[in-house]
PDB file of N, CA and C in Angstrom:
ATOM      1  N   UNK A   1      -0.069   0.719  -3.090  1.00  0.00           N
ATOM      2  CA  UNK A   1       0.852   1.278  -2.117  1.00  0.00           C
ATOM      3  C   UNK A   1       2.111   0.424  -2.005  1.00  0.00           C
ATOM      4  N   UNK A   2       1.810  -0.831  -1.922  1.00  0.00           N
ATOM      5  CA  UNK A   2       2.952  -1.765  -2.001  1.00  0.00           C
ATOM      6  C   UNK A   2       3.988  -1.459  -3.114  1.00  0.00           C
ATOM      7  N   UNK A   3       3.869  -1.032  -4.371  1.00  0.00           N
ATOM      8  CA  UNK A   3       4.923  -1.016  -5.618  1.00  0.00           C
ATOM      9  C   UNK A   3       5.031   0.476  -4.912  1.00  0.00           C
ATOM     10  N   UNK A   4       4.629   1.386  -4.832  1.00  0.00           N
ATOM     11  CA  UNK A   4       5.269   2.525  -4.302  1.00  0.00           C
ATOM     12  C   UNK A   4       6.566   2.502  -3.056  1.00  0.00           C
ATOM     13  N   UNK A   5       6.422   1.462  -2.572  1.00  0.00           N
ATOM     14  CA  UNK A   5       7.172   1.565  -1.317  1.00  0.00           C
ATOM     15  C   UNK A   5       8.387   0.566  -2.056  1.00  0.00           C
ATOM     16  N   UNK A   6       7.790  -0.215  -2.694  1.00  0.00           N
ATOM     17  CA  UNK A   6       9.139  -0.952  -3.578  1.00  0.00           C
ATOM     18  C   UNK A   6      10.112   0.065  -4.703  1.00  0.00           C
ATOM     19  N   UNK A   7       9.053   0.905  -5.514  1.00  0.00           N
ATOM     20  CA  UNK A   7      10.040   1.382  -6.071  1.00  0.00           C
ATOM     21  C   UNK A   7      10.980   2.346  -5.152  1.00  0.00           C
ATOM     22  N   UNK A   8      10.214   2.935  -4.452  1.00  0.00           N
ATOM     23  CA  UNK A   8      11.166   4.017  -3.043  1.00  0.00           C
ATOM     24  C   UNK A   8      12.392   3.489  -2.741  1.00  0.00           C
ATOM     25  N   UNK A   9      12.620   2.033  -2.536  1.00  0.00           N
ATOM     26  CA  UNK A   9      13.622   0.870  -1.344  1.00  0.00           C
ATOM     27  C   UNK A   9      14.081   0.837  -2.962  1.00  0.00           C
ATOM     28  N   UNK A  10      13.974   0.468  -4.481  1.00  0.00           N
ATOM     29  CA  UNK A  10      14.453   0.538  -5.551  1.00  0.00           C
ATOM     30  C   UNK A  10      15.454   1.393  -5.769  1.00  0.00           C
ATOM     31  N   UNK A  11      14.819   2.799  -5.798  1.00  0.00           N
ATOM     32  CA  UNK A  11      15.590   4.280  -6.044  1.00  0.00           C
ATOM     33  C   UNK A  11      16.718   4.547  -4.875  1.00  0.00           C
ATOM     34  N   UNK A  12      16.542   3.836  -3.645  1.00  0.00           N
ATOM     35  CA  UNK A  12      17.094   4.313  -1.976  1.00  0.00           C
ATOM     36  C   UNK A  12      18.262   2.920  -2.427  1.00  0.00           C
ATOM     37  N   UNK A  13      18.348   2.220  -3.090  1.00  0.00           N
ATOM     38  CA  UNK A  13      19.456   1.040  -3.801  1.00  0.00           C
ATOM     39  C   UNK A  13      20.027   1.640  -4.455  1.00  0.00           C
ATOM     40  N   UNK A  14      19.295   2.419  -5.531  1.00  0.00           N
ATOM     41  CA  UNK A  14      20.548   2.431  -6.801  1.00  0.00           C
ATOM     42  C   UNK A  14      21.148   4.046  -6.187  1.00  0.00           C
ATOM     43  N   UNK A  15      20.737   4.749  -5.815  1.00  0.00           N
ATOM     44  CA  UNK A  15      21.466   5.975  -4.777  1.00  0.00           C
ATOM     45  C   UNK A  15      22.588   5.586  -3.495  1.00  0.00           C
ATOM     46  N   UNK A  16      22.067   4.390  -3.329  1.00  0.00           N
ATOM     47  CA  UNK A  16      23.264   4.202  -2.170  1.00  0.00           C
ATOM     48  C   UNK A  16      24.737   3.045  -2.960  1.00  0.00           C
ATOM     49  N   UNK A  17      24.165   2.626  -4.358  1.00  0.00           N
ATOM     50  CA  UNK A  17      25.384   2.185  -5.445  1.00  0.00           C
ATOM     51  C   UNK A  17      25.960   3.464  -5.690  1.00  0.00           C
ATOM     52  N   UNK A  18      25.145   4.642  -6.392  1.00  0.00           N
ATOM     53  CA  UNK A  18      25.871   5.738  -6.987  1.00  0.00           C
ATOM     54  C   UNK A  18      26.825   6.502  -5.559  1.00  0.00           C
ATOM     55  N   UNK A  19      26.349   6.623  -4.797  1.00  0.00           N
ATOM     56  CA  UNK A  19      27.302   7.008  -4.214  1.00  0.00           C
ATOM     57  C   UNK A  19      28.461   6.314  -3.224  1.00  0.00           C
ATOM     58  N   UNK A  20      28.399   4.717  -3.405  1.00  0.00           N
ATOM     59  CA  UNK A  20      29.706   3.782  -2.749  1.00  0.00           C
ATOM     60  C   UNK A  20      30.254   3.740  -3.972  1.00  0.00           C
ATOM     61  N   UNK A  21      29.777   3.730  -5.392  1.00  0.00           N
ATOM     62  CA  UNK A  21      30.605   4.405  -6.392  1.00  0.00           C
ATOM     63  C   UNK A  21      31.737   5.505  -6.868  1.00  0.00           C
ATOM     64  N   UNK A  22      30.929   6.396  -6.046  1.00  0.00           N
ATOM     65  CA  UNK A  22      31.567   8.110  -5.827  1.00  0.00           C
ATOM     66  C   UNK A  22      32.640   7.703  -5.090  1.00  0.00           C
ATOM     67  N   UNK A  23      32.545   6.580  -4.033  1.00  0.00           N
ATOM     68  CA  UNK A  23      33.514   7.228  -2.790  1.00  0.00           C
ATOM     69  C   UNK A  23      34.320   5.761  -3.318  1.00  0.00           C
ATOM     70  N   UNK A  24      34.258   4.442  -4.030  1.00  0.00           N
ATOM     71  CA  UNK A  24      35.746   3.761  -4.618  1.00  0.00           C
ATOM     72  C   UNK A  24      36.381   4.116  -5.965  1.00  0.00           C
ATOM     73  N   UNK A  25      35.776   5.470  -6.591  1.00  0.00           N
ATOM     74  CA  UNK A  25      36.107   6.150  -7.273  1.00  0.00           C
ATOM     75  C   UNK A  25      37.495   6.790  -7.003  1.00  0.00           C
ATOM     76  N   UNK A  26      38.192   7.050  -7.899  1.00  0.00           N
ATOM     77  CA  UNK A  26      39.736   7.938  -8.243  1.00  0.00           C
ATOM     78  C   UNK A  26      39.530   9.054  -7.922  1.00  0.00           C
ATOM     79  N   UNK A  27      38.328   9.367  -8.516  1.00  0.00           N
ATOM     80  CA  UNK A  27      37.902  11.061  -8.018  1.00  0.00           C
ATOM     81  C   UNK A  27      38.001  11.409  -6.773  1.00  0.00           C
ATOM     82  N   UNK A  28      37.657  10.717  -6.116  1.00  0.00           N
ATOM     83  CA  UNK A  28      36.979  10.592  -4.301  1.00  0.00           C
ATOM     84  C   UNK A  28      38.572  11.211  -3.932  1.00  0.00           C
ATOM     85  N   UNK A  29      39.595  10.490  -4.062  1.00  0.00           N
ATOM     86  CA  UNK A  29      40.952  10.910  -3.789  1.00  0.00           C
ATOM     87  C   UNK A  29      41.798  12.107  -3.865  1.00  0.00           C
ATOM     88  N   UNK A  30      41.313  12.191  -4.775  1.00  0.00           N
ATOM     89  CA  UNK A  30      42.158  13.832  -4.665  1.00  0.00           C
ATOM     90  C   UNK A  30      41.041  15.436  -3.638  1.00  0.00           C
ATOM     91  N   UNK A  31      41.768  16.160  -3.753  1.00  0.00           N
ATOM     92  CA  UNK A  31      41.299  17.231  -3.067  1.00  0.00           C
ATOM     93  C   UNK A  31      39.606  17.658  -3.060  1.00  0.00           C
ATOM     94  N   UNK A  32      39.399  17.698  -3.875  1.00  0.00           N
ATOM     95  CA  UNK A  32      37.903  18.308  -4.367  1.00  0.00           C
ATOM     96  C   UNK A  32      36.593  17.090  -4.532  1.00  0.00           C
ATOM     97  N   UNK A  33      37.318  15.671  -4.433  1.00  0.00           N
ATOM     98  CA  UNK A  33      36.779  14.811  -4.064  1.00  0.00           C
ATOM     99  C   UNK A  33      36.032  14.516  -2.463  1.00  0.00           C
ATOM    100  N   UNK A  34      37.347  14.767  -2.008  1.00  0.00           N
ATOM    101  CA  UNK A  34      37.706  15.018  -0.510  1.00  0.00           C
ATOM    102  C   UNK A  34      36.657  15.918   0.137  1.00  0.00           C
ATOM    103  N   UNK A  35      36.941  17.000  -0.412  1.00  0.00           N
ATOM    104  CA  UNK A  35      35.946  18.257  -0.022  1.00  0.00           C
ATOM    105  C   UNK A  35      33.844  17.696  -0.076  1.00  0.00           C
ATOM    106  N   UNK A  36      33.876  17.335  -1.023  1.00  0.00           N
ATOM    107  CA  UNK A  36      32.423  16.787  -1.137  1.00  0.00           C
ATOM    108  C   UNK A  36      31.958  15.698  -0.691  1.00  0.00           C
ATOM    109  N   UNK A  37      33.008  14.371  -0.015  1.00  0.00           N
ATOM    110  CA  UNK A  37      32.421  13.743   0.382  1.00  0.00           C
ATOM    111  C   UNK A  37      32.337  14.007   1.891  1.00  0.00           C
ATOM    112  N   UNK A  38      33.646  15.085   2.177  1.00  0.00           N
ATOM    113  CA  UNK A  38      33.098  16.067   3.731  1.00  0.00           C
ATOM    114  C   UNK A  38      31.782  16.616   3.476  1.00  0.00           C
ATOM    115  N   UNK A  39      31.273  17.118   3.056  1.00  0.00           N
ATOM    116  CA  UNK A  39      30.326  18.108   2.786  1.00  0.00           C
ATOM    117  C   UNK A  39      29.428  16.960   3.372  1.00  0.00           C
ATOM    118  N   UNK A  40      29.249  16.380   2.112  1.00  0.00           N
ATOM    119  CA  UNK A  40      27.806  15.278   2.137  1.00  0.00           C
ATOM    120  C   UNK A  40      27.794  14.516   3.654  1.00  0.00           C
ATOM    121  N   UNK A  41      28.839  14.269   4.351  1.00  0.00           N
ATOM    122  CA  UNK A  41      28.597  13.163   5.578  1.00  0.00           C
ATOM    123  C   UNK A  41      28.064  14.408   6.440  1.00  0.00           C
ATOM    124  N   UNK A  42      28.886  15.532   6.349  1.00  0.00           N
ATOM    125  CA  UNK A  42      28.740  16.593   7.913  1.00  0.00           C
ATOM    126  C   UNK A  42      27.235  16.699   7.630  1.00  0.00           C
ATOM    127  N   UNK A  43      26.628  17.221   6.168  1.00  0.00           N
ATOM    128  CA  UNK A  43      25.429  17.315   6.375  1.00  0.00           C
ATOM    129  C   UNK A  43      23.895  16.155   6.393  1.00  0.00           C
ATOM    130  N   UNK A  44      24.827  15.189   5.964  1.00  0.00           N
ATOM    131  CA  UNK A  44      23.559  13.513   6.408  1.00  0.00           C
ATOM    132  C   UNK A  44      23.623  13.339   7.739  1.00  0.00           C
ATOM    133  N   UNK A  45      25.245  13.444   8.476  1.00  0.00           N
ATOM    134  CA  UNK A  45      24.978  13.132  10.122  1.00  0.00           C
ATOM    135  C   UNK A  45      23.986  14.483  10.983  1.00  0.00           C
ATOM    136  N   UNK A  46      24.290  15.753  10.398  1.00  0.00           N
ATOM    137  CA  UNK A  46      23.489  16.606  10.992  1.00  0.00           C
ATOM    138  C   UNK A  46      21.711  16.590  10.720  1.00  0.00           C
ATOM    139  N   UNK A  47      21.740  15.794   9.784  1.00  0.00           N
ATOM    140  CA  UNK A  47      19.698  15.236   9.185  1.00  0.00           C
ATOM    141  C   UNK A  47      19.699  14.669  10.241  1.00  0.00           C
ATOM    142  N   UNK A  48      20.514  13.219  10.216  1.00  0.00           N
ATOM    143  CA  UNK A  48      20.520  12.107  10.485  1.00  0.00           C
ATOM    144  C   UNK A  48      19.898  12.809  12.172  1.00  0.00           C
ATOM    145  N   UNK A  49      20.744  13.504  13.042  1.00  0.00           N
ATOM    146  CA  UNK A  49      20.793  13.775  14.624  1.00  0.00           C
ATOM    147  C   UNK A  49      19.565  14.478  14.382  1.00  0.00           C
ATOM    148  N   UNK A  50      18.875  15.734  14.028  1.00  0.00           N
ATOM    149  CA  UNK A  50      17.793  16.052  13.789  1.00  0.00           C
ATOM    150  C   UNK A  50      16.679  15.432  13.685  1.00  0.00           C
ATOM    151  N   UNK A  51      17.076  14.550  12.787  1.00  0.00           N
ATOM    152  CA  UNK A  51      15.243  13.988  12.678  1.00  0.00           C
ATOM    153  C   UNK A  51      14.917  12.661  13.912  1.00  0.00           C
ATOM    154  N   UNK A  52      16.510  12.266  14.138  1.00  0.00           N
ATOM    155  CA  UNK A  52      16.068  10.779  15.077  1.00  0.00           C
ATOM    156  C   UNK A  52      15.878  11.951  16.388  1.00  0.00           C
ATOM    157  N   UNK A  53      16.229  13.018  16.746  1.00  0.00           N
ATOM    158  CA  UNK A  53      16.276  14.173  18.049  1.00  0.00           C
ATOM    159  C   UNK A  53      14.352  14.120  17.678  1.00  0.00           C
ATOM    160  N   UNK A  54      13.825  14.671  16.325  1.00  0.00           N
ATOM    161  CA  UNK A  54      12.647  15.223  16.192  1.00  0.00           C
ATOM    162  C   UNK A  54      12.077  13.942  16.118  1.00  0.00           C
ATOM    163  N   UNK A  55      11.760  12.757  16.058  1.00  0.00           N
ATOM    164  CA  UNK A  55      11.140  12.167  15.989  1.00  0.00           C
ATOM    165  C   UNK A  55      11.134  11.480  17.518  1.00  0.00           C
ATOM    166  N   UNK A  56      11.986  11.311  18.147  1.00  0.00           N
ATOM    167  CA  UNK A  56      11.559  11.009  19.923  1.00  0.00           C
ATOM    168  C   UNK A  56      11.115  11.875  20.287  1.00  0.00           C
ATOM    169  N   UNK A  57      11.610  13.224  20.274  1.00  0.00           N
ATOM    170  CA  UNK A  57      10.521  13.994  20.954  1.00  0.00           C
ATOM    171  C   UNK A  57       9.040  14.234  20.705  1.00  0.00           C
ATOM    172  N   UNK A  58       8.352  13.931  19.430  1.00  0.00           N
ATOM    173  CA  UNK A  58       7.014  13.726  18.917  1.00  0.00           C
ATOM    174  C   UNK A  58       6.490  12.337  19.794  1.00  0.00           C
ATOM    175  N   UNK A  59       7.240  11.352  19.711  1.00  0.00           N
ATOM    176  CA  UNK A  59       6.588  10.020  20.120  1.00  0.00           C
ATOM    177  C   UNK A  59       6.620  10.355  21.753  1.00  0.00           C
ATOM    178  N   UNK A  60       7.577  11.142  22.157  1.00  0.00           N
ATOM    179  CA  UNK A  60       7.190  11.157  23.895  1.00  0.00           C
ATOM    180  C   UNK A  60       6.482  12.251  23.960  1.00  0.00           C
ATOM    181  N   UNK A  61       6.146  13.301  22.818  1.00  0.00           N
ATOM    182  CA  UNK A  61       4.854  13.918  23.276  1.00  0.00           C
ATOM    183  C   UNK A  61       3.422  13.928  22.599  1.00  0.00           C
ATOM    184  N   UNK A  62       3.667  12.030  22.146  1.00  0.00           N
ATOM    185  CA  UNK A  62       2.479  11.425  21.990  1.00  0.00           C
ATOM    186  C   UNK A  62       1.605  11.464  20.769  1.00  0.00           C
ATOM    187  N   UNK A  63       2.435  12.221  20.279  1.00  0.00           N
ATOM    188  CA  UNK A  63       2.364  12.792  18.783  1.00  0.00           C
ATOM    189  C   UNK A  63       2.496  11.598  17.545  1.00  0.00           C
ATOM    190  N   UNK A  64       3.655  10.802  17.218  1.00  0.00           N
ATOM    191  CA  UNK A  64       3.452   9.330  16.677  1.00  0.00           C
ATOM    192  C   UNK A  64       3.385   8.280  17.965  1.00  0.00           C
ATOM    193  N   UNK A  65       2.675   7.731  17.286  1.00  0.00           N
ATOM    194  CA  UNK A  65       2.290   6.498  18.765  1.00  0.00           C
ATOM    195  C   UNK A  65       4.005   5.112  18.214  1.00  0.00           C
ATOM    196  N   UNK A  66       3.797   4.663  19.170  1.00  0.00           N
ATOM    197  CA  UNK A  66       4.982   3.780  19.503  1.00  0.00           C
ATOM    198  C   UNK A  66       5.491   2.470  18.260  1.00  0.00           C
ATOM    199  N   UNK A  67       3.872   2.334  17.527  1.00  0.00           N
ATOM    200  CA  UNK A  67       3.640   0.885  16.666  1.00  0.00           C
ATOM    201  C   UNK A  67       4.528   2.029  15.367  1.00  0.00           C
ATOM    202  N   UNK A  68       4.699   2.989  15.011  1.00  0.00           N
ATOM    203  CA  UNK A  68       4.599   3.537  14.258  1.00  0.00           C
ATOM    204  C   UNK A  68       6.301   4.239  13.782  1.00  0.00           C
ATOM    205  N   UNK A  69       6.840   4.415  14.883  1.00  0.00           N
ATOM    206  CA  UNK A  69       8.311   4.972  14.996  1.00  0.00           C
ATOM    207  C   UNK A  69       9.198   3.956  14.399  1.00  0.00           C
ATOM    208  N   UNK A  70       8.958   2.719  14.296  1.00  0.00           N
ATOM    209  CA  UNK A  70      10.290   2.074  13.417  1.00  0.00           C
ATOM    210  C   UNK A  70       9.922   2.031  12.093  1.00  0.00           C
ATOM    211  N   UNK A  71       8.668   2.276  11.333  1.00  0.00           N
ATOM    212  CA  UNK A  71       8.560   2.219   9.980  1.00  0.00           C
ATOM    213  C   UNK A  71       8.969   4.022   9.693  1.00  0.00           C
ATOM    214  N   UNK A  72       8.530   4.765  10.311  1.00  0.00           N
ATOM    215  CA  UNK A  72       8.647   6.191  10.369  1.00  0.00           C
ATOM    216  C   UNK A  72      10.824   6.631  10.235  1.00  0.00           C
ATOM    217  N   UNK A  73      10.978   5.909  11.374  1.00  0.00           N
ATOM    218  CA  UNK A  73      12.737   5.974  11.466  1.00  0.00           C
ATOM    219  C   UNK A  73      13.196   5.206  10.104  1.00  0.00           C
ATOM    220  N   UNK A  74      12.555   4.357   9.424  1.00  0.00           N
ATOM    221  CA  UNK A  74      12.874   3.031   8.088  1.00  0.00           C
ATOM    222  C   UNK A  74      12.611   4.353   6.901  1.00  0.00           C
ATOM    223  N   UNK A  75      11.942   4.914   6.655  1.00  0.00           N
ATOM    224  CA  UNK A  75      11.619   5.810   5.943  1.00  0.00           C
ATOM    225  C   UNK A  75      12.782   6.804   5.506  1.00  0.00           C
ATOM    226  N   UNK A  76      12.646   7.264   6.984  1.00  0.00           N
ATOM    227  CA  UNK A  76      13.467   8.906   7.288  1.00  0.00           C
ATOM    228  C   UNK A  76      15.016   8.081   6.749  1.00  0.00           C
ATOM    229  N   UNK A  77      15.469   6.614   6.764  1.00  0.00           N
ATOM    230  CA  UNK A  77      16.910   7.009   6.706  1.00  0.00           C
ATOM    231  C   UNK A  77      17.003   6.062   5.207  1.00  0.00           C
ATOM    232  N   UNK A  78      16.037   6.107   4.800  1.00  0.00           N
ATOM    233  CA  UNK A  78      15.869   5.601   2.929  1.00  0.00           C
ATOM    234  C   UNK A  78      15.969   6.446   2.663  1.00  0.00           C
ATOM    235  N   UNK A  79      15.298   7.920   3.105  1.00  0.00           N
ATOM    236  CA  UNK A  79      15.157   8.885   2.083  1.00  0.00           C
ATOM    237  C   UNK A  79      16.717   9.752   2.730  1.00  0.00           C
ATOM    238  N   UNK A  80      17.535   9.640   3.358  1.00  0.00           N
ATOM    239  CA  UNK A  80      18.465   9.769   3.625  1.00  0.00           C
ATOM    240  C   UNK A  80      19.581   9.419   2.671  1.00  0.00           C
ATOM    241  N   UNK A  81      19.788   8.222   1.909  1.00  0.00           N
ATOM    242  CA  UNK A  81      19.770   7.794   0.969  1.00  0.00           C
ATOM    243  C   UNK A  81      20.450   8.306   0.294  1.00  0.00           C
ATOM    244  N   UNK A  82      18.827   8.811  -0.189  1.00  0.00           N
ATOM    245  CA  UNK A  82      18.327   9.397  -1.668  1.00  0.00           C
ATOM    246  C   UNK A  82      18.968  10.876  -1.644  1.00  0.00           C
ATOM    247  N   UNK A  83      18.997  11.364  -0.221  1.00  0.00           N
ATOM    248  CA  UNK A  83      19.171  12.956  -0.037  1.00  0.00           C
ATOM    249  C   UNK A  83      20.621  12.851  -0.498  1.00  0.00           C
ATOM    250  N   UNK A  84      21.721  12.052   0.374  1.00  0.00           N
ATOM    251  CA  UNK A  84      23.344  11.830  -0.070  1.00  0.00           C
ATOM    252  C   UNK A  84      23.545  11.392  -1.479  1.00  0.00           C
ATOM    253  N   UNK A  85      22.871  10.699  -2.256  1.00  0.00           N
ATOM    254  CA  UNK A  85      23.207  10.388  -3.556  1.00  0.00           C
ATOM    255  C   UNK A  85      23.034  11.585  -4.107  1.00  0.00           C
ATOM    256  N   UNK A  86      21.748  12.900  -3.931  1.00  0.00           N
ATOM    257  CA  UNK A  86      21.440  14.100  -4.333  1.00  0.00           C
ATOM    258  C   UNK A  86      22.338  15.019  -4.091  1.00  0.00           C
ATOM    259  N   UNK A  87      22.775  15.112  -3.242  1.00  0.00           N
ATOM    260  CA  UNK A  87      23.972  16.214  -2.843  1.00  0.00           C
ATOM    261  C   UNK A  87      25.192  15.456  -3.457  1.00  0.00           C
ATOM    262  N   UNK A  88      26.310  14.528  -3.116  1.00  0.00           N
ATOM    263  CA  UNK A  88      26.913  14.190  -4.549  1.00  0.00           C
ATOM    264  C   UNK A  88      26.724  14.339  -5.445  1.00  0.00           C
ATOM    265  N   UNK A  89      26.087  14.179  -6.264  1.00  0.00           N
ATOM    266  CA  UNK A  89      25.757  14.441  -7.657  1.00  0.00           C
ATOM    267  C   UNK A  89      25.569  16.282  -7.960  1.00  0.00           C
ATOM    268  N   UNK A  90      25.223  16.799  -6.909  1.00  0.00           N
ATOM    269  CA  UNK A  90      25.414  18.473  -7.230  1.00  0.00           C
ATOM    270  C   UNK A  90      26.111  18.961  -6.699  1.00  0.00           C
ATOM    271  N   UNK A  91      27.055  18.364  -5.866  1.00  0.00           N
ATOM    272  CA  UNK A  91      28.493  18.785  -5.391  1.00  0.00           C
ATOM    273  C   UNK A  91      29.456  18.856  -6.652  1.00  0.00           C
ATOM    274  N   UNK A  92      29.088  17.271  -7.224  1.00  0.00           N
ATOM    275  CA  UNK A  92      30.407  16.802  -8.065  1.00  0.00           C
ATOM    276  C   UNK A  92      30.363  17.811  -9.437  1.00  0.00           C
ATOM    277  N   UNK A  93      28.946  17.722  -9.874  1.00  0.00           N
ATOM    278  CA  UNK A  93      28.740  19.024 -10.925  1.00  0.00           C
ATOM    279  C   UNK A  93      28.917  20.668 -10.473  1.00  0.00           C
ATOM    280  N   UNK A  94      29.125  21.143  -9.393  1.00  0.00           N
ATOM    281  CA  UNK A  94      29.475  22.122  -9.337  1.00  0.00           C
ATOM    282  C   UNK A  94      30.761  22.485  -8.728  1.00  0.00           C
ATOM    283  N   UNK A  95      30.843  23.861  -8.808  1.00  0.00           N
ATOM    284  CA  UNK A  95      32.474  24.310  -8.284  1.00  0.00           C
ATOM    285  C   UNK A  95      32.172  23.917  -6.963  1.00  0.00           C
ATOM    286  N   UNK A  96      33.197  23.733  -5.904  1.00  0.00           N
ATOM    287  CA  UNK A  96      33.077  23.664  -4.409  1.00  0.00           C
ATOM    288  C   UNK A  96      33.998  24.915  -4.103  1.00  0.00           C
ATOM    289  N   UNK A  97      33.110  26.148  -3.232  1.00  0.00           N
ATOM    290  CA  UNK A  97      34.308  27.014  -3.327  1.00  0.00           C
ATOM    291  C   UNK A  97      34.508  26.966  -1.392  1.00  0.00           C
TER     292      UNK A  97
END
């Protein structure tokens, strides 16, 4: 379980290079750059408010117990990550219309 959780924090590294890449990139600058790295924040901050909204309300209705919510929140915003390096990468390959 331990190398699983290392390679996870591995992959949740080289996704959060590829995309501070994307954004000191030339590309990032012009218009259609612009457009996708809007895209990608409006929709990580709208995860982002969702799951930290869904995950207090589970722990105050007792649902994850208390020892458990900061590895649970450590998780949710690794794979957060991984989700923004994913959407860049299929923004940048496709049209943005």
């Amino acid at each position: 379980m331990f190398w699983l959780k290392l390679l996870f924090i591995g992959v949740s590294v080289l996704c959060t290079w590829y995309v501070m890449g994307f954004d000191d990139n030339e590309e990032r600058k012009d218009e259609r750059g612009l457009k996708i790295q809007l895209k990608r924040n409006n929709t990580l901050y709208g995860l982002l408010f969702v799951g930290i909204t869904l995950l207090i309300s589970l722990n105050i209705a007792g649902v994850i117990s208390t020892q458990h919510l900061p590895d649970i929140l450590l998780w949710f915003v690794l794979s957060l990550n991984v989700f923004g390096a994913a959407l860049t990468y299929f923004h940048k390959h496709r049209a943005i219309g």
